[in-house]
C-alpha atoms as a PDB file:
ATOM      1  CA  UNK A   1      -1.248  -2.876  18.521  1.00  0.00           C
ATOM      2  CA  UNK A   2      -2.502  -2.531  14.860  1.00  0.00           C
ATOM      3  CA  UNK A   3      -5.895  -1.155  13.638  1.00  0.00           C
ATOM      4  CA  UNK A   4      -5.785  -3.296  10.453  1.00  0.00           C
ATOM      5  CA  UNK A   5      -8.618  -1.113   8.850  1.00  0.00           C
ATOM      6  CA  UNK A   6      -5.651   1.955   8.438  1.00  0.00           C
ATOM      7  CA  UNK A   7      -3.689  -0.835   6.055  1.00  0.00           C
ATOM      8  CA  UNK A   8      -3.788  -0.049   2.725  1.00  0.00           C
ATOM      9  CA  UNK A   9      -1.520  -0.878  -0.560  1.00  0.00           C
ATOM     10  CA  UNK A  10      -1.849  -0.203  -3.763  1.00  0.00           C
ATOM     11  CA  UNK A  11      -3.858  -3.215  -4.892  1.00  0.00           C
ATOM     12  CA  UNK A  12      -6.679  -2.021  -1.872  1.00  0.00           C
ATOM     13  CA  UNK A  13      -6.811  -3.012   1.995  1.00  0.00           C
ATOM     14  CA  UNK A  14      -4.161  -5.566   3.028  1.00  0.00           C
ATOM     15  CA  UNK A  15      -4.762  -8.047   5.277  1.00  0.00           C
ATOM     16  CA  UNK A  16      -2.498  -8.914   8.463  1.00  0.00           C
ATOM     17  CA  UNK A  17      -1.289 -11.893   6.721  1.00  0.00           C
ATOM     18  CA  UNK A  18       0.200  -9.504   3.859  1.00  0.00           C
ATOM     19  CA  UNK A  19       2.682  -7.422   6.222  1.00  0.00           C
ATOM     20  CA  UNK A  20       6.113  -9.495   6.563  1.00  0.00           C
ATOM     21  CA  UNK A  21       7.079 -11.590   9.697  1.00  0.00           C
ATOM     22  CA  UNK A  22      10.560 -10.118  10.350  1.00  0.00           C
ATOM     23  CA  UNK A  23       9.124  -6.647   9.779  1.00  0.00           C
ATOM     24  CA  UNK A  24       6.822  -7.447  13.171  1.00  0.00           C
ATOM     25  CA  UNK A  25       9.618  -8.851  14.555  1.00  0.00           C
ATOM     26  CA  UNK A  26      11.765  -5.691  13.869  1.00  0.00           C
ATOM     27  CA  UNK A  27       8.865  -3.708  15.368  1.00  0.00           C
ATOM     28  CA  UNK A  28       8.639  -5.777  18.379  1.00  0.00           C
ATOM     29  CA  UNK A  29      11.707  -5.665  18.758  1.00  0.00           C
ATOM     30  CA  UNK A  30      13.495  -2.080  17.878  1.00  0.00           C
ATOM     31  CA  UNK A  31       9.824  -0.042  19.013  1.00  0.00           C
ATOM     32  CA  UNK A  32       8.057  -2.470  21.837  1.00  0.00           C
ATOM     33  CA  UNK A  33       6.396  -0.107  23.272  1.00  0.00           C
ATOM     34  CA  UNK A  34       5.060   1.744  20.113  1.00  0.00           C
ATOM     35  CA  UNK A  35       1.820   1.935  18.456  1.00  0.00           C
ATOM     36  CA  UNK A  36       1.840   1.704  14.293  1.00  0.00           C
ATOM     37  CA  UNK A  37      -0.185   3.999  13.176  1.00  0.00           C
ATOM     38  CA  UNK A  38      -0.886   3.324   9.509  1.00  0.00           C
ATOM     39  CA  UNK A  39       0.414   0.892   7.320  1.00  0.00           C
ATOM     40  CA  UNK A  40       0.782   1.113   3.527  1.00  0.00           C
ATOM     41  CA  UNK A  41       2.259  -1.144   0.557  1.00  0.00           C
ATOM     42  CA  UNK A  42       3.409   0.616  -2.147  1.00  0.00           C
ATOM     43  CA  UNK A  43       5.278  -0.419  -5.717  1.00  0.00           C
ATOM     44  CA  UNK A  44       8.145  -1.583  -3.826  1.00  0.00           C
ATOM     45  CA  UNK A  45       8.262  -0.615  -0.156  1.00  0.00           C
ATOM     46  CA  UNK A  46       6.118  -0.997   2.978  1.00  0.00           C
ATOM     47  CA  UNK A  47       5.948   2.033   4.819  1.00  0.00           C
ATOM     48  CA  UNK A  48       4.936   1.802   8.653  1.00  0.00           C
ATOM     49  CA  UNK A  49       4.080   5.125  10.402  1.00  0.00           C
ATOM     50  CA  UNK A  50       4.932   4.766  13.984  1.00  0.00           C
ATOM     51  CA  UNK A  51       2.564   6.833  16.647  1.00  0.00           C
ATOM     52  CA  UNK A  52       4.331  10.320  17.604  1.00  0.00           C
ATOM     53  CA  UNK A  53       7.620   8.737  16.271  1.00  0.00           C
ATOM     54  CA  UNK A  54       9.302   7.937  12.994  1.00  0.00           C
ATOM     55  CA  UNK A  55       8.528   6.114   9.602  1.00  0.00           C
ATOM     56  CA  UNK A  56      10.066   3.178   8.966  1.00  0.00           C
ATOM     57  CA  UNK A  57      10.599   1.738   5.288  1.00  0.00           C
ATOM     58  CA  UNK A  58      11.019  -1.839   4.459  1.00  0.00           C
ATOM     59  CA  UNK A  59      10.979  -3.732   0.910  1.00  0.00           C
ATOM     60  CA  UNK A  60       8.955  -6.372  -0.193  1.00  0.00           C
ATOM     61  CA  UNK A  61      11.321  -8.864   1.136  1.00  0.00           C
ATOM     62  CA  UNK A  62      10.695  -7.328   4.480  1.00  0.00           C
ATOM     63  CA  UNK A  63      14.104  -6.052   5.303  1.00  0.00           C
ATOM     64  CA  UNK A  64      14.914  -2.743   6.777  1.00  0.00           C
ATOM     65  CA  UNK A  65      15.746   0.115   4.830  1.00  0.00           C
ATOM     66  CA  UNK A  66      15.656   3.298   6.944  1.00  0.00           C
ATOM     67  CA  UNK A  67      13.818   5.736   9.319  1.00  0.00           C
ATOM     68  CA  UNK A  68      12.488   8.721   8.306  1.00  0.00           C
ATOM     69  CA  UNK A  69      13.003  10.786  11.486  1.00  0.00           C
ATOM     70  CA  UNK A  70      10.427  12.926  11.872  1.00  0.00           C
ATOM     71  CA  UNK A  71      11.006  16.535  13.362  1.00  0.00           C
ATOM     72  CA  UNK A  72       9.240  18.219  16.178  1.00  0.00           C
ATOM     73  CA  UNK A  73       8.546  21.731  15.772  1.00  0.00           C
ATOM     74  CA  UNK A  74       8.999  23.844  18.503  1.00  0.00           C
END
């Protein structure tokens, strides 16, 4: 589930129809139980925050780049 009001790029708010098919699809279907938290475009990436998880980077072609695996302290 997406709260499109957390999507922003560079040029402003994005719309759903900005974000690339096949990075859903990789969404749906490498995190299918995960929540995205926030969405942004930037010059040449999209970077999608996933709820209590990683970040996942994707270019404007809306292939997978990498995960940013976040750390928990403790």
């Amino acid at each position: 589930m997406t709260n499109w009001n957390l999507i922003r790029g560079t040029e402003g708010k994005l719309s759903p129809q900005d974000i690339r098919k096949n990075i859903l699809s990789y969404i749906i279907q490498n995190h299918p139980a995960s929540l995205i938290q926030y969405i942004e475009k930037e010059h040449n990436i999209y970077r999608i925050d996933i709820l209590g998880s990683d970040s996942l980077i994707f270019d404007l072609q809306g292939q997978f780049v990498k995960a940013n695996i976040r750390k928990i302290k403790g």
